[in-house]
Protein backbone atom coordinates (compact mmCIF):
# COMPACT_ATOMS: atom_id res chain seq x y z
CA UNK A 1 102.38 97.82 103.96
CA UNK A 2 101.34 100.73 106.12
CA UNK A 3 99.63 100.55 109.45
CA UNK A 4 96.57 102.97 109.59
CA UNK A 5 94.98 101.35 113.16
CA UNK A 6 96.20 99.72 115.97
CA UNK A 7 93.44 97.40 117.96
CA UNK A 8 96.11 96.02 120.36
CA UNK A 9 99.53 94.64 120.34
CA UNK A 10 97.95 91.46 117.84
CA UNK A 11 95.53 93.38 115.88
CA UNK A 12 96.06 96.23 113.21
CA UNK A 13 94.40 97.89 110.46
CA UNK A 14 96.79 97.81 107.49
CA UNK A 15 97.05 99.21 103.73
CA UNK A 16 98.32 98.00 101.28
CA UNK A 17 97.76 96.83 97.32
CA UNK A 18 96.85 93.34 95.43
CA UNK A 19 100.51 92.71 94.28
CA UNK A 20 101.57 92.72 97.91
CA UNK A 21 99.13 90.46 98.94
CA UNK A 22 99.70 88.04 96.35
CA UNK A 23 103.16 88.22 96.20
CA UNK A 24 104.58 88.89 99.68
CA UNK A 25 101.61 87.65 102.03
CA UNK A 26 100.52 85.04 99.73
CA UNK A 27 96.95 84.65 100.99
CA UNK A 28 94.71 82.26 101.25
CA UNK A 29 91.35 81.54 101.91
CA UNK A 30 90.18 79.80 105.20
CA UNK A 31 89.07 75.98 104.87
CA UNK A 32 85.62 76.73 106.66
CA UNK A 33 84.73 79.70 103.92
CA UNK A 34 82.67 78.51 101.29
CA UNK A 35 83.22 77.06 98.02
CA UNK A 36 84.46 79.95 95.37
CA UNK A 37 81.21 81.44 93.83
CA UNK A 38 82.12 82.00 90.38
CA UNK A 39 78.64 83.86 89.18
CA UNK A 40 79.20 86.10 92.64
CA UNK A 41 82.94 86.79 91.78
CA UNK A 42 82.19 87.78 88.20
CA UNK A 43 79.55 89.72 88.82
CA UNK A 44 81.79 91.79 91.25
CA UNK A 45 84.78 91.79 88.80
CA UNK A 46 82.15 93.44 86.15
CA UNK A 47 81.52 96.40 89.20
CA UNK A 48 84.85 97.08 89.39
CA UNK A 49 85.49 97.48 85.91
CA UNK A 50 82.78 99.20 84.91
CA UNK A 51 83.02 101.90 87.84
CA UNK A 52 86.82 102.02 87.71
CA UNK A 53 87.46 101.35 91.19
CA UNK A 54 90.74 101.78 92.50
CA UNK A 55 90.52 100.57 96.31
CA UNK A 56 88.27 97.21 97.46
CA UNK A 57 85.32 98.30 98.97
CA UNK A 58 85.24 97.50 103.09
CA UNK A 59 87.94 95.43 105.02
CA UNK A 60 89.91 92.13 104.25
CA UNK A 61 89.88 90.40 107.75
CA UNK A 62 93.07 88.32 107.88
CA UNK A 63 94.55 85.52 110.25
CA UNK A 64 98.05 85.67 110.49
CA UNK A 65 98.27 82.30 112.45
CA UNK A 66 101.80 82.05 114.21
CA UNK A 67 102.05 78.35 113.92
CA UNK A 68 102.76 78.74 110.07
CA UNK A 69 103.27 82.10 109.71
CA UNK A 70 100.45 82.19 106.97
CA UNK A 71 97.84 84.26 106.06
CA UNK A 72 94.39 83.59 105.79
CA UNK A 73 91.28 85.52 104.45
CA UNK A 74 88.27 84.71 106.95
CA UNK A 75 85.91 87.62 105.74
CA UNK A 76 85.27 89.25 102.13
CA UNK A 77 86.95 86.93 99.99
CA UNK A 78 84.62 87.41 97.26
CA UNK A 79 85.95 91.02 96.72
CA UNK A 80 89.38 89.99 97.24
CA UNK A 81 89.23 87.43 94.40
CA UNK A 82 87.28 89.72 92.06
CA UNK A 83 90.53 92.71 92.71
CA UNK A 84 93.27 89.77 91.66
CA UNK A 85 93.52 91.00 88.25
CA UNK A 86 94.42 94.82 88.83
CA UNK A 87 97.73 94.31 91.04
CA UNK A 88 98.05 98.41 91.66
CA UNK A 89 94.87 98.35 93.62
CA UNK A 90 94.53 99.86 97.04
CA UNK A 91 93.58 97.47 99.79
CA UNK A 92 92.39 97.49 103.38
CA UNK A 93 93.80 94.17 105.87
CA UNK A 94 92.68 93.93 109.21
CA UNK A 95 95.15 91.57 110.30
CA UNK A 96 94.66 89.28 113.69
CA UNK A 97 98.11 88.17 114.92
CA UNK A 98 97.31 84.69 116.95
CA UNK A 99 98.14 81.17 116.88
CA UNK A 100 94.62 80.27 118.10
CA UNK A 101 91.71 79.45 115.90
CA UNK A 102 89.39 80.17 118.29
CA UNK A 103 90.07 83.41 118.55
CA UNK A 104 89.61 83.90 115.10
CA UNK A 105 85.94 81.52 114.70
CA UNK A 106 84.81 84.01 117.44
CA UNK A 107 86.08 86.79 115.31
CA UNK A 108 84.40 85.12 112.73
CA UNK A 109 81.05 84.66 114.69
CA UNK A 110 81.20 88.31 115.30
CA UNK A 111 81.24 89.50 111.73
CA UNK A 112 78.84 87.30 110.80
CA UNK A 113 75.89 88.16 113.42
CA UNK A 114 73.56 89.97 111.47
CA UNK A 115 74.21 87.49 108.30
CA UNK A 116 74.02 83.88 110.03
CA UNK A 117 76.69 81.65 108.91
CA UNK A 118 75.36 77.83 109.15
CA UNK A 119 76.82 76.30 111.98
CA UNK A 120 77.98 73.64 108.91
CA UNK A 121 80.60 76.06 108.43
CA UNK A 122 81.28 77.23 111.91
CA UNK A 123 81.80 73.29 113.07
CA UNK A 124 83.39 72.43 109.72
CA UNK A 125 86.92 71.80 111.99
CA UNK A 126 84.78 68.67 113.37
CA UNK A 127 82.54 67.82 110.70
CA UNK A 128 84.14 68.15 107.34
CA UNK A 129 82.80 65.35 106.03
CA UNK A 130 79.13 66.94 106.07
CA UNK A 131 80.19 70.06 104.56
CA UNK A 132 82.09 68.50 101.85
CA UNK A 133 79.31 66.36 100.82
CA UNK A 134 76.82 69.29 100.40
CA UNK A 135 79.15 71.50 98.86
CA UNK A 136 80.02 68.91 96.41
CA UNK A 137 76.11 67.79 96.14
CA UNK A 138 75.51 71.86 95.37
CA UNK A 139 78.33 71.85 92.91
CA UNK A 140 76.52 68.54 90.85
CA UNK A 141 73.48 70.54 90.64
CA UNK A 142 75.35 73.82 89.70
CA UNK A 143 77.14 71.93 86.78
CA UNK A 144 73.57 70.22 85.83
CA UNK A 145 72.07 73.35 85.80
CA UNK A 146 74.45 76.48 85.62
CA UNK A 147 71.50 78.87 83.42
CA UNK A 148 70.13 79.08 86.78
CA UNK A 149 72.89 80.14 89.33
CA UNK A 150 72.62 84.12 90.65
CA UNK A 151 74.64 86.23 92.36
CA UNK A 152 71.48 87.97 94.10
CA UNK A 153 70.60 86.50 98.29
CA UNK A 154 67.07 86.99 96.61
CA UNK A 155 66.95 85.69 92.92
CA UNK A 156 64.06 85.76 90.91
CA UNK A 157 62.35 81.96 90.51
CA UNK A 158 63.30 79.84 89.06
CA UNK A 159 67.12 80.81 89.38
CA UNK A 160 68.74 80.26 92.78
CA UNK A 161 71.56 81.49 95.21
CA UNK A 162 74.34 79.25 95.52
CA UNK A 163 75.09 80.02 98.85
CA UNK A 164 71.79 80.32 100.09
CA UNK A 165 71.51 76.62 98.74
CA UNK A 166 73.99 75.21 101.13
CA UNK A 167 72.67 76.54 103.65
CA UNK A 168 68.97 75.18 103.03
CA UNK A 169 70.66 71.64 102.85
CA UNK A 170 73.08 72.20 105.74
CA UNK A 171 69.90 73.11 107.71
CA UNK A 172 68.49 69.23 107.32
CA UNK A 173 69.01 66.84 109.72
CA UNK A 174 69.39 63.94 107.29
CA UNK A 175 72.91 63.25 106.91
CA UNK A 176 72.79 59.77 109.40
CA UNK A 177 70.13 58.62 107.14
CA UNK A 178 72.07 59.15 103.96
CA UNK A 179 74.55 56.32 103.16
CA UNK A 180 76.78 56.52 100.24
CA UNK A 181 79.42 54.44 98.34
CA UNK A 182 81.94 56.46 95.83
CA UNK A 183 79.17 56.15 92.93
CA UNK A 184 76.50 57.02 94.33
CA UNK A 185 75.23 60.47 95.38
CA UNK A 186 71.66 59.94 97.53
CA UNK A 187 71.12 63.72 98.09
CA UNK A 188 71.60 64.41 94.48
CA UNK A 189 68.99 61.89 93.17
CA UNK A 190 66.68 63.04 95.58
CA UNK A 191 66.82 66.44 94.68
CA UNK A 192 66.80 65.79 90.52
CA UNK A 193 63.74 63.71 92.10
CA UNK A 194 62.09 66.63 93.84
CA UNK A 195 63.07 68.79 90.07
CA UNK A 196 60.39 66.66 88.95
CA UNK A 197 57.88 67.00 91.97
CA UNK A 198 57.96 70.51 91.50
CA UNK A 199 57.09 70.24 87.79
CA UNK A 200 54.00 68.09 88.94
CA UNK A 201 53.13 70.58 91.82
CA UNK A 202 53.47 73.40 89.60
CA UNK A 203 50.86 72.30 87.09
CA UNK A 204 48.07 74.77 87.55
CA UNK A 205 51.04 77.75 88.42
CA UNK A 206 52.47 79.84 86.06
CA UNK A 207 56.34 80.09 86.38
CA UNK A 208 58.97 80.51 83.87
CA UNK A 209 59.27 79.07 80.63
CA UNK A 210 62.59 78.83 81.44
CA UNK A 211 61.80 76.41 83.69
CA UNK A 212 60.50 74.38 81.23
CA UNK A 213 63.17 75.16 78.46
CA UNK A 214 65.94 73.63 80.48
CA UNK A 215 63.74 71.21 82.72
CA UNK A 216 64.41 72.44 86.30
CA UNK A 217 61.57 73.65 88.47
CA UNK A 218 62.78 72.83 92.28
CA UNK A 219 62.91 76.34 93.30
CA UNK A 220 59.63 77.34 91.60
CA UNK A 221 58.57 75.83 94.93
CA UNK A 222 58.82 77.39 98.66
CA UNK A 223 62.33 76.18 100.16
CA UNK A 224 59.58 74.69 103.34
CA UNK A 225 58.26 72.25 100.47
CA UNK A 226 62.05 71.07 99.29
CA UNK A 227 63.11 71.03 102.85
CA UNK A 228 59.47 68.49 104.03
CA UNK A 229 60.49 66.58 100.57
CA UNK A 230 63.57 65.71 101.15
CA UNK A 231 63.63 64.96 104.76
CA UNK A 232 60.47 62.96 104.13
CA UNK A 233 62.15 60.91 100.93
CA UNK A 234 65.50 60.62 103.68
CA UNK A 235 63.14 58.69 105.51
CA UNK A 236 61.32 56.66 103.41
CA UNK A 237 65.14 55.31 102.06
CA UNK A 238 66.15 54.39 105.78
CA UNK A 239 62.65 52.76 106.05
CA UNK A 240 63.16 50.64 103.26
CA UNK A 241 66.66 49.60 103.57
CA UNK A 242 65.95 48.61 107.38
CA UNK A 243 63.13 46.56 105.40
CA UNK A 244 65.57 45.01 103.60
CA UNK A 245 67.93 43.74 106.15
């Protein structure tokens, strides 16, 4: 590994290739990334080949926290993951030598200014249990539905982003209201109800016979309507189970 750039005494520029990364520095991604986006990392796997590219475009950041002497990817994991295959490509690590994560979600905050990152993922160290439950809510839908996934921030309708997703949901304030046991999945029924709201609303509309092929419509509709649904149907649950008691 060869230093091109030295920040300061705790940051540096390195390069390097995939094989030493996997092998020697054995990274990993960050707990508060995102979910792996398969469609995204395919689609950038497919650029690669097709264009021959020998070096991954733009810089790995890296945490090399000192507690555990590991390494963690906290930006561009996507093109990291898609380069695993090709072990003699070229590589750029900016690596950040600190045994405090704050350092690194301000790092983090920095990087990410121009492309907001949900605060979901920013707080995830104190509220896991919110970002689990929408990734895994996302990841239901995903499965239900996978003819509609895209790699594009702007997908044609009726496909949709899967990151953009989580952060529509991750954007509600709902998640008091929603009360699950291990069978049950409240966000998920609401939104295979609001599939079928849309197909109502979207009566008069022409959309996609896709749509209607593989019976999803939710984001024929404007994200404002799924947002007002599902808040509203969040609502009408904790109405009626405060009825009940």
């Amino acid at each position: 590994m060869e230093i091109i750039f030295e920040y300061n005494k705790d940051k540096c520029l390195y390069s390097t290739d995939i094989s030493y990364c996997k092998d020697i520095l054995k990274l990993k991604n960050w707990k508060i990334n995102r979910l792996k986006d398969k469609v995204r990392i395919q689609a950038i796997k497919e650029f690669y080949i097709e264009n021959k590219v020998d070096t991954v475009p733009g810089i790995i950041s890296i945490w090399h926290n000192t507690n555990n002497d590991k390494y963690i990817i906290y930006d561009v994991i996507y093109r990291f993951i898609a380069s695993l295959n090709n072990k003699k490509m070229r590589i750029l690590l900016c690596i950040y030598k600190t045994n405090d994560k704050n350092i690194i979600l301000n790092e983090f905050k920095n990087i990410n200014k121009c492309v907001p990152v949900p605060e979901m993922y920013i707080n995830s160290y104190n509220n896991s249990i919110k970002k689990e439950y929408i990734e895994r809510t996302v990841k239901m839908i995903c499965e239900k539905y996978p003819k509609f996934i895209s790699p594009s921030n702007r997908p044609n309708k009726p496909n949709f982003n899967r990151d953009k997703f989580i952060d529509l949901l991750s954007s509600l304030e709902i998640y008091d209201d929603i009360k699950d046991n291990k069978d049950n999945n409240i966000l998920y029924e609401i939104l295979l109800k609001c599939n079928l709201f849309a197909k109502n609303e979207l009566n008069n509309i022409n959309y996609p016979k896709k749509s209607d092929k593989y019976r999803f419509w939710l984001f024929n509709l404007k994200e404002d309507i799924i947002k007002t649904y599902i808040t509203n149907e969040c609502i009408l649950r904790k109405s009626k189970n405060l009825i009940e008691l």
